[in-house]
N, C-alpha and C. Protein backbone atom coordinates (compact mmCIF):
# COMPACT_ATOMS: atom_id res chain seq x y z
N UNK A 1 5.90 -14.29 -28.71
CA UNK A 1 5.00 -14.52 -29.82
C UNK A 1 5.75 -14.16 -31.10
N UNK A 2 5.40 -14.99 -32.30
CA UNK A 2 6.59 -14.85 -33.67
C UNK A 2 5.27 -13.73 -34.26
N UNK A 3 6.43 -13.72 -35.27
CA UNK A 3 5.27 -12.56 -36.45
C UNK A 3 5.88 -13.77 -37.36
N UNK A 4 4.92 -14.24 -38.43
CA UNK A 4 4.64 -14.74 -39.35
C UNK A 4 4.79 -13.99 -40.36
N UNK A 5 5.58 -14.52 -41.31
CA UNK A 5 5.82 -13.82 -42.65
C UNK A 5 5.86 -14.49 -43.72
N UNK A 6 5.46 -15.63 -43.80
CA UNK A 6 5.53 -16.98 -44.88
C UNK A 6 4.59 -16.82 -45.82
N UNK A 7 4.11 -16.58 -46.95
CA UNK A 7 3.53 -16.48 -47.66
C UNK A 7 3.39 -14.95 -48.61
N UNK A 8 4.36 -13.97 -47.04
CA UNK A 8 3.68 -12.69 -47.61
C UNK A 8 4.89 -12.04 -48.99
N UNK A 9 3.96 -11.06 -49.92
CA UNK A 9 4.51 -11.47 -51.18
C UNK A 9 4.88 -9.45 -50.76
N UNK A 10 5.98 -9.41 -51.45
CA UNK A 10 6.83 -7.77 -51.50
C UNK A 10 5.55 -6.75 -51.96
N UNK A 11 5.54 -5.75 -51.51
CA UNK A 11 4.08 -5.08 -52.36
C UNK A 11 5.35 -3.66 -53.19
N UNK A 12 4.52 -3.88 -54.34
CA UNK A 12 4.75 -3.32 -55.62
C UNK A 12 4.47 -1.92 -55.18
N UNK A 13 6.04 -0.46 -55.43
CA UNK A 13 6.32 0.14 -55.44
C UNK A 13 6.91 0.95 -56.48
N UNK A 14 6.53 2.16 -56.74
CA UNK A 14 7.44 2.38 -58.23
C UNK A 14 8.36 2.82 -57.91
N UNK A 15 9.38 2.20 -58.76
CA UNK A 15 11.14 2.65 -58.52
C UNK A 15 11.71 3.43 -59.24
N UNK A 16 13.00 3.65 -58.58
CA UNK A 16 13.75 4.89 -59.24
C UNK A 16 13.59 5.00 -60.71
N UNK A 17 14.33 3.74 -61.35
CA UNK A 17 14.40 4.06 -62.68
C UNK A 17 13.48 2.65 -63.78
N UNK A 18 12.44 3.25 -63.68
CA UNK A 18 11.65 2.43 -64.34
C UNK A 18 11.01 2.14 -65.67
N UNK A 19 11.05 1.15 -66.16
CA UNK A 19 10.71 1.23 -67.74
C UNK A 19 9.48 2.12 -68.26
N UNK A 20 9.78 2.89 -68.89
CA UNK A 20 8.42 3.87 -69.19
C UNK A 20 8.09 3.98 -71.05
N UNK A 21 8.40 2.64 -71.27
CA UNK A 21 7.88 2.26 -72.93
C UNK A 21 7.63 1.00 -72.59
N UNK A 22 6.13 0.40 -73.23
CA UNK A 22 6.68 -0.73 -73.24
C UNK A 22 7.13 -1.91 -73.95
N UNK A 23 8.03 -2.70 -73.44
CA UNK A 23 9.17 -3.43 -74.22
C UNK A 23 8.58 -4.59 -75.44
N UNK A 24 9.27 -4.97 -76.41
CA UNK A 24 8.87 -5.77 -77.14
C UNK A 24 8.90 -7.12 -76.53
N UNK A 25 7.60 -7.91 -77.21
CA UNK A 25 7.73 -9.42 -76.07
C UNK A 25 9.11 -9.99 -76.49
N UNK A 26 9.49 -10.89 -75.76
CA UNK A 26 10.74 -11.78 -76.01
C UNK A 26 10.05 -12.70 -77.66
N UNK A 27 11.36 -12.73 -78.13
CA UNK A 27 11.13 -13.36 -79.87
C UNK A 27 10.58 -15.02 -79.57
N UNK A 28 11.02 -15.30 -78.48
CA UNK A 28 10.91 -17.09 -78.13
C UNK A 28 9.19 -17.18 -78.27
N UNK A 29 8.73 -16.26 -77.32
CA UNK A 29 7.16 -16.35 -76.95
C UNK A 29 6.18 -16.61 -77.95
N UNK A 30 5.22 -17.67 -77.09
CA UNK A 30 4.55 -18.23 -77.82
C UNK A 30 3.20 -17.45 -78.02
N UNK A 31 2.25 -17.55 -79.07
CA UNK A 31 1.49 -16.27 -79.72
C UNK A 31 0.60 -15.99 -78.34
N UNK A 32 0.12 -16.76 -77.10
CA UNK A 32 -0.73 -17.17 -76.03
C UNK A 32 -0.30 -15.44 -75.50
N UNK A 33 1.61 -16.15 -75.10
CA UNK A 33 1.68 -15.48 -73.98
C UNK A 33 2.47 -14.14 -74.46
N UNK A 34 2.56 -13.78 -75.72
CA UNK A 34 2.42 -12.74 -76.42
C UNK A 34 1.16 -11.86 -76.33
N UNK A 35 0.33 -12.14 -76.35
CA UNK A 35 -1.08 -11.60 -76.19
C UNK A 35 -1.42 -11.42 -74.52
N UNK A 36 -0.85 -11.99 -73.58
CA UNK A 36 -0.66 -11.43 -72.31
C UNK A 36 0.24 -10.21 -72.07
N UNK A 37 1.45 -10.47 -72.64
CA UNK A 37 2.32 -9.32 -72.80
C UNK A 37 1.25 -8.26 -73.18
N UNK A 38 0.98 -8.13 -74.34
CA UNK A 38 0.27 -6.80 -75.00
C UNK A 38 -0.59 -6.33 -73.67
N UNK A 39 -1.52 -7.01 -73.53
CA UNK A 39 -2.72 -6.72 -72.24
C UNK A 39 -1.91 -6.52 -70.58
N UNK A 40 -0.79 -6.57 -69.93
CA UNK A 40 -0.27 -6.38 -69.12
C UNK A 40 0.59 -5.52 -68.84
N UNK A 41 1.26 -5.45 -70.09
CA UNK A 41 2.72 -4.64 -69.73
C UNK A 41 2.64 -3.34 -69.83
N UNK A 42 1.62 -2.62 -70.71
CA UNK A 42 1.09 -0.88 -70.32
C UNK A 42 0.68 -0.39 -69.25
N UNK A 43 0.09 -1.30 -68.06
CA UNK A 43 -0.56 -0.73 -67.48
C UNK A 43 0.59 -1.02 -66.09
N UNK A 44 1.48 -1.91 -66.22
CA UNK A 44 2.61 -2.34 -65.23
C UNK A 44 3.63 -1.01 -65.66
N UNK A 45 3.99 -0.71 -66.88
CA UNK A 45 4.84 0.61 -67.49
C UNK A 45 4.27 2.14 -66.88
N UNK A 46 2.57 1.82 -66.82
CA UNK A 46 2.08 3.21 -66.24
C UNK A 46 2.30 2.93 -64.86
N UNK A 47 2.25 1.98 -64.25
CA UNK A 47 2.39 2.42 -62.56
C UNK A 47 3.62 2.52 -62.32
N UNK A 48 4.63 2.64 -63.49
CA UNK A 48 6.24 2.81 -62.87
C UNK A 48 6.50 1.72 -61.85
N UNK A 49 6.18 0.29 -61.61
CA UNK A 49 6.64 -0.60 -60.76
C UNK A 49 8.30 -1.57 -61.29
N UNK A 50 8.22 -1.26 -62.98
CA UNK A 50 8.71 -2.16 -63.15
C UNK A 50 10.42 -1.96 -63.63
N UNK A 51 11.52 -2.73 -63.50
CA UNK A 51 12.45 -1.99 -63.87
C UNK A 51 13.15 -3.06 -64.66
N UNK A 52 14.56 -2.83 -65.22
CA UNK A 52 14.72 -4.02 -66.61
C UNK A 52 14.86 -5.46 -66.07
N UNK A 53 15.09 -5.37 -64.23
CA UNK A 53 15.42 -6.64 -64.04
C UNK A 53 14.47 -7.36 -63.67
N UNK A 54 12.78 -6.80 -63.63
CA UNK A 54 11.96 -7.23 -63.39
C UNK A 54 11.12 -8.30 -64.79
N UNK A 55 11.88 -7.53 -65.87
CA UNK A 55 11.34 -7.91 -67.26
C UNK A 55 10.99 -9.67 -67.08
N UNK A 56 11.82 -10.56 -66.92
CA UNK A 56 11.55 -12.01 -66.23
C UNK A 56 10.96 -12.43 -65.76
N UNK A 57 10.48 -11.57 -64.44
CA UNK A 57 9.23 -11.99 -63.81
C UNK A 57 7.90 -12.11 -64.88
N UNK A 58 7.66 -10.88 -65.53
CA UNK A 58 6.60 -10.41 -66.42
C UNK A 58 6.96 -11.94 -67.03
N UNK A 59 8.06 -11.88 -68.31
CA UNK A 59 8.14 -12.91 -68.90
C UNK A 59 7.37 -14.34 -68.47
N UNK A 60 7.99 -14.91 -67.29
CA UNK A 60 7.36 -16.18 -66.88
C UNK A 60 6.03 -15.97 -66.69
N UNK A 61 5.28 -14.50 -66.12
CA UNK A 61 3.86 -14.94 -65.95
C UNK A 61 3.37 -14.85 -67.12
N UNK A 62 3.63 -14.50 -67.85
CA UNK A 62 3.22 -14.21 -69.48
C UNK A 62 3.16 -15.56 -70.00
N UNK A 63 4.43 -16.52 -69.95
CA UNK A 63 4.27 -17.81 -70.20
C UNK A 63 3.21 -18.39 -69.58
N UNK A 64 3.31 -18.87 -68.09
CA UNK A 64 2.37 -19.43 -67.85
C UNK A 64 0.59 -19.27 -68.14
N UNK A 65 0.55 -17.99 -68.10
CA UNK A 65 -0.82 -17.73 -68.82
C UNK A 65 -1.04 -18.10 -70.07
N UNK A 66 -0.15 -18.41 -71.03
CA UNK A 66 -0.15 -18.71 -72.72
C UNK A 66 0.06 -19.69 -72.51
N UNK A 67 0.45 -21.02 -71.61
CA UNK A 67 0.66 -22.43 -71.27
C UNK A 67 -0.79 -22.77 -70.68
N UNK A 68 -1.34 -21.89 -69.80
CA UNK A 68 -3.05 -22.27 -69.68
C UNK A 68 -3.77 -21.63 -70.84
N UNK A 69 -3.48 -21.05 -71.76
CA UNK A 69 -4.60 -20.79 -72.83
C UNK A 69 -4.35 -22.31 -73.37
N UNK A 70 -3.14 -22.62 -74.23
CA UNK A 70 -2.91 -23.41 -74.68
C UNK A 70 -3.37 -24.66 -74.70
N UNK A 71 -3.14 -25.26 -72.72
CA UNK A 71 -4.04 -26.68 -72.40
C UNK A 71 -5.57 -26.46 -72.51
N UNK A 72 -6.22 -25.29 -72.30
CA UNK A 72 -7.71 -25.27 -72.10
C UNK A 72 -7.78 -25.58 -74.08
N UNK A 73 -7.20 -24.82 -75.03
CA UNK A 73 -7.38 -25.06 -76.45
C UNK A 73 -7.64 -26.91 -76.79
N UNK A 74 -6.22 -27.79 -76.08
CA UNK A 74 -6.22 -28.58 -76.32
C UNK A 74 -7.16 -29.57 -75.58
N UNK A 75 -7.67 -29.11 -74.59
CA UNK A 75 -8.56 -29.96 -74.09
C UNK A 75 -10.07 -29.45 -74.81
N UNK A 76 -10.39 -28.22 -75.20
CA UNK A 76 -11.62 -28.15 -75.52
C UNK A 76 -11.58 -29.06 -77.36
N UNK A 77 -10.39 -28.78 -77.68
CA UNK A 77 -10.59 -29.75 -78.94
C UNK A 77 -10.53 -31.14 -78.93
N UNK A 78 -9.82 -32.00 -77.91
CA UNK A 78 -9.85 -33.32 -77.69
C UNK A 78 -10.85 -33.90 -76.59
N UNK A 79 -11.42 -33.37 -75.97
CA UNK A 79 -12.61 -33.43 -75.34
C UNK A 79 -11.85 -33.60 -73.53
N UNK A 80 -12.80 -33.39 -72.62
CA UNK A 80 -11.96 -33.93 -71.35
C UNK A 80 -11.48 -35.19 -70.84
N UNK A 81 -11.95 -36.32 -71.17
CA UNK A 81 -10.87 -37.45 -71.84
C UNK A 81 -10.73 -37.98 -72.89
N UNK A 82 -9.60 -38.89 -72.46
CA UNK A 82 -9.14 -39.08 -73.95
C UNK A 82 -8.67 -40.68 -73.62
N UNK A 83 -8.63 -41.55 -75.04
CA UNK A 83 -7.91 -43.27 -74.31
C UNK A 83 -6.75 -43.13 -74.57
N UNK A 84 -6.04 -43.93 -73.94
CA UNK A 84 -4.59 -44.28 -73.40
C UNK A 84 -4.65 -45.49 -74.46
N UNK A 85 -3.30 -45.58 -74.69
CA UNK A 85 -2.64 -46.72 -75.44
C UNK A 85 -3.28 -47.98 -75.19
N UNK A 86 -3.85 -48.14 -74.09
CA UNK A 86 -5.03 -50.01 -74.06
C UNK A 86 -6.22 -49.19 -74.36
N UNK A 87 -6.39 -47.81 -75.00
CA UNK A 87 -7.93 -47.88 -75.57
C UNK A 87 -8.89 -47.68 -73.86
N UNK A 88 -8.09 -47.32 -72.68
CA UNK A 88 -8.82 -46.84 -71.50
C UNK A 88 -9.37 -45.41 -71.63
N UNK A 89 -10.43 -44.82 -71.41
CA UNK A 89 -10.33 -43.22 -71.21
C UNK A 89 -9.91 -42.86 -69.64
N UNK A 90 -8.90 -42.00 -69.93
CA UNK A 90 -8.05 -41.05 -68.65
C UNK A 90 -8.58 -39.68 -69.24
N UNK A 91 -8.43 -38.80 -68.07
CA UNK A 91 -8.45 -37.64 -67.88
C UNK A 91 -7.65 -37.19 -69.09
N UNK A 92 -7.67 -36.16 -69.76
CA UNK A 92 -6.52 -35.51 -70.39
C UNK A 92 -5.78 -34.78 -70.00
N UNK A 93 -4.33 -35.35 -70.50
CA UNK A 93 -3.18 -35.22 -69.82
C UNK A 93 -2.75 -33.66 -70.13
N UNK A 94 -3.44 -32.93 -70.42
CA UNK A 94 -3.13 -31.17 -70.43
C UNK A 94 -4.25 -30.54 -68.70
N UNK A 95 -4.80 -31.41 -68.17
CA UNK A 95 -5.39 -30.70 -66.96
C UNK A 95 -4.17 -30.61 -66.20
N UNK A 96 -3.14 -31.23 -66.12
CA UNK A 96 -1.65 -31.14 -65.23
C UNK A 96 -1.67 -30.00 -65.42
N UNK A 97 -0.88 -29.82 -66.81
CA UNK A 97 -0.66 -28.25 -67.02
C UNK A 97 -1.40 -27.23 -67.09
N UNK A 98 -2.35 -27.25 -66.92
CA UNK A 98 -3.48 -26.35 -66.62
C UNK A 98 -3.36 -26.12 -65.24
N UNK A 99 -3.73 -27.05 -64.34
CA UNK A 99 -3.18 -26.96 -62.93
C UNK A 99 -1.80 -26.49 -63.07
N UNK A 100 -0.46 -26.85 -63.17
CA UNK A 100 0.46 -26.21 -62.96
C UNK A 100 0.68 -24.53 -63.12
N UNK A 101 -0.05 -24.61 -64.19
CA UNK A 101 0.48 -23.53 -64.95
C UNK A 101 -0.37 -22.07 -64.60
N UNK A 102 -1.51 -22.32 -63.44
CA UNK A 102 -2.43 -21.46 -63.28
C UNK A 102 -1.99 -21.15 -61.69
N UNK A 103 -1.22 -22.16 -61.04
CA UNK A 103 -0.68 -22.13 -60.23
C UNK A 103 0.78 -21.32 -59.89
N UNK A 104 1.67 -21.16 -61.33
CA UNK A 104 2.42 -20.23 -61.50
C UNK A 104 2.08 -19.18 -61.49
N UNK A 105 1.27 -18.99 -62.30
CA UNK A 105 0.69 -17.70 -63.22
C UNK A 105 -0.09 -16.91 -61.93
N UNK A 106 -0.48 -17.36 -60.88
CA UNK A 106 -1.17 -17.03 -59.04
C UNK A 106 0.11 -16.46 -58.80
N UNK A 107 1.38 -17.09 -58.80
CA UNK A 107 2.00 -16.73 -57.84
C UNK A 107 2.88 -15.54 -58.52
N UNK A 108 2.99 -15.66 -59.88
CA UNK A 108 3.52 -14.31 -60.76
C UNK A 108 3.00 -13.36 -60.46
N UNK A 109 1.33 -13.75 -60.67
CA UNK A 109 0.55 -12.73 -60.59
C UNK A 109 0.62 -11.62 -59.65
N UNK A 110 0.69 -12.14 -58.45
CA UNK A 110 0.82 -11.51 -56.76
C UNK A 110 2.20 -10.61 -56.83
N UNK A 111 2.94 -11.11 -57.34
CA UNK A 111 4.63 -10.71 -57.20
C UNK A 111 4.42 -9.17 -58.22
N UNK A 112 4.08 -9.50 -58.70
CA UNK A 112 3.72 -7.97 -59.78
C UNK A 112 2.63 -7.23 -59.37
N UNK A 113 1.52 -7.74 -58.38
CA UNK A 113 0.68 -6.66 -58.29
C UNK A 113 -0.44 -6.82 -58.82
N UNK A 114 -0.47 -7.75 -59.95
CA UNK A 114 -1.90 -7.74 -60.91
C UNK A 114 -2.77 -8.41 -60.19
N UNK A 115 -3.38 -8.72 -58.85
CA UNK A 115 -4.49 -9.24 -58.34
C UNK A 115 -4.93 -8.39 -57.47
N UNK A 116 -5.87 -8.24 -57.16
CA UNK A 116 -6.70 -7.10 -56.37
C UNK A 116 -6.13 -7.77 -54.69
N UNK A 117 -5.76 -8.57 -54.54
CA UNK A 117 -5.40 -8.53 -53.18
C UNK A 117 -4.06 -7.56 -53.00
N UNK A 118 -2.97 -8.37 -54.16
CA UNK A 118 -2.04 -7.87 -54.09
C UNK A 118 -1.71 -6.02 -54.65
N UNK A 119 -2.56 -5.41 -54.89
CA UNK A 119 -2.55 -4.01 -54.96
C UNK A 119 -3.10 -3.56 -53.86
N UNK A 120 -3.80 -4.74 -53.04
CA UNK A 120 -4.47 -4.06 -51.83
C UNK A 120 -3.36 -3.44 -50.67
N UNK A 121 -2.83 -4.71 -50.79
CA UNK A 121 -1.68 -4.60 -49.95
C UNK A 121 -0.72 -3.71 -50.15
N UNK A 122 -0.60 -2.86 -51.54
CA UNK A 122 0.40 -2.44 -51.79
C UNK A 122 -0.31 -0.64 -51.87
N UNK A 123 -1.66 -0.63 -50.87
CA UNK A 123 -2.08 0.52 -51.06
C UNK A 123 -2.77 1.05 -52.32
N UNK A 124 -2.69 0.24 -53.14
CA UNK A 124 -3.66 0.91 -54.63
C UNK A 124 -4.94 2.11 -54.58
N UNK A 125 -4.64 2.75 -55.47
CA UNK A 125 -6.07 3.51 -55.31
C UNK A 125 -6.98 3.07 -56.01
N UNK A 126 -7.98 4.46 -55.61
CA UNK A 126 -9.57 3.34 -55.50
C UNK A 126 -9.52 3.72 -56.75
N UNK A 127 -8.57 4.31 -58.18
CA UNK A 127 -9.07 4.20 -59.90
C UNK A 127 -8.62 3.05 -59.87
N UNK A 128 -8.22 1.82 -59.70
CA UNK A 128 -7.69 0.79 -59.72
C UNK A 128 -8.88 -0.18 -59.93
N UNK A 129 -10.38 0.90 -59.63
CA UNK A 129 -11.59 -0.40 -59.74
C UNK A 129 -12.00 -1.00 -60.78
N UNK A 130 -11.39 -0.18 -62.18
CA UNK A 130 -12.19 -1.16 -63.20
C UNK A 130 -10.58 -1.41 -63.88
N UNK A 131 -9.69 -1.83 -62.99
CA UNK A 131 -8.27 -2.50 -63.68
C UNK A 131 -8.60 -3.33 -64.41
N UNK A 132 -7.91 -3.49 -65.92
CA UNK A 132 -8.31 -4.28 -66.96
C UNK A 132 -7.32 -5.82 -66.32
N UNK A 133 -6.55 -5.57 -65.45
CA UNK A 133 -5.39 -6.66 -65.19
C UNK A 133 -6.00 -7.87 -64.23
N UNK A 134 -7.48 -6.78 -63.44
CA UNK A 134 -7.58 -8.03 -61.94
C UNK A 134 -7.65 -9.43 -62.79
N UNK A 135 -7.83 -10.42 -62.28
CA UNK A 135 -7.79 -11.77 -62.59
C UNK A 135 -8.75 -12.29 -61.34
């Protein structure tokens, strides 16, 4: 009989030498996923999980969450469809990235810890109940 291990995501441990300020967002970032940074990265700095080479990970889920603020902005201002060049209405073409990008932002999420499954797994305690991070 196999043991199955396909899906399962590393559970978040605090390491030796871990960032214990936390860092300024990257200058590139867009104001979305700047404002994820602020709301994430104190409370990832207090559990000591994170260390400088982890900073990337954070980064991309930070993006992708400021890439789904972004499409939900543009779809609530252009309505949920929109016409195409023959004047057809299609779907609007920001639900992709909304789907994509919420689909990243799942799998960031898990890799760092910020979903209540994934702290489950990683043993969390029970002050963990009113985490400002679950999603």
């Amino acid at each position: 009989m196999s043991h199955h291990t396909r899906g399962r995501k590393a559970e978040p441990r605090p390491v030796a030498d871990p960032i214990r300020a936390v860092p300024k967002p990257p200058k590139d970032m867009t104001p979305e996923a700047k404002k994820e940074w602020a709301r994430v990265m104190p409370v990832l700095v207090e559990r000591r999980v994170l260390s400088e080479a982890d900073l990337a990970a954070v980064e991309r889920y930070c993006d992708a969450t400021g890439d789904i603020a972004i499409a939900r902005a543009r779809i609530r201002k252009d309505g949920d469809y929109v016409a195409n060049r023959l004047g057809e209405l299609k779907r609007h073409p920001a639900f992709a990235t909304l789907r994509e990008s919420t689909a990243e932002a799942r799998r960031w999420a898990a890799e760092l810890g910020l979903t209540p499954a994934s702290r489950s797994r990683a043993g969390a305690h029970e002050d963990d109940a009113d985490n400002p991070l679950d999603l």
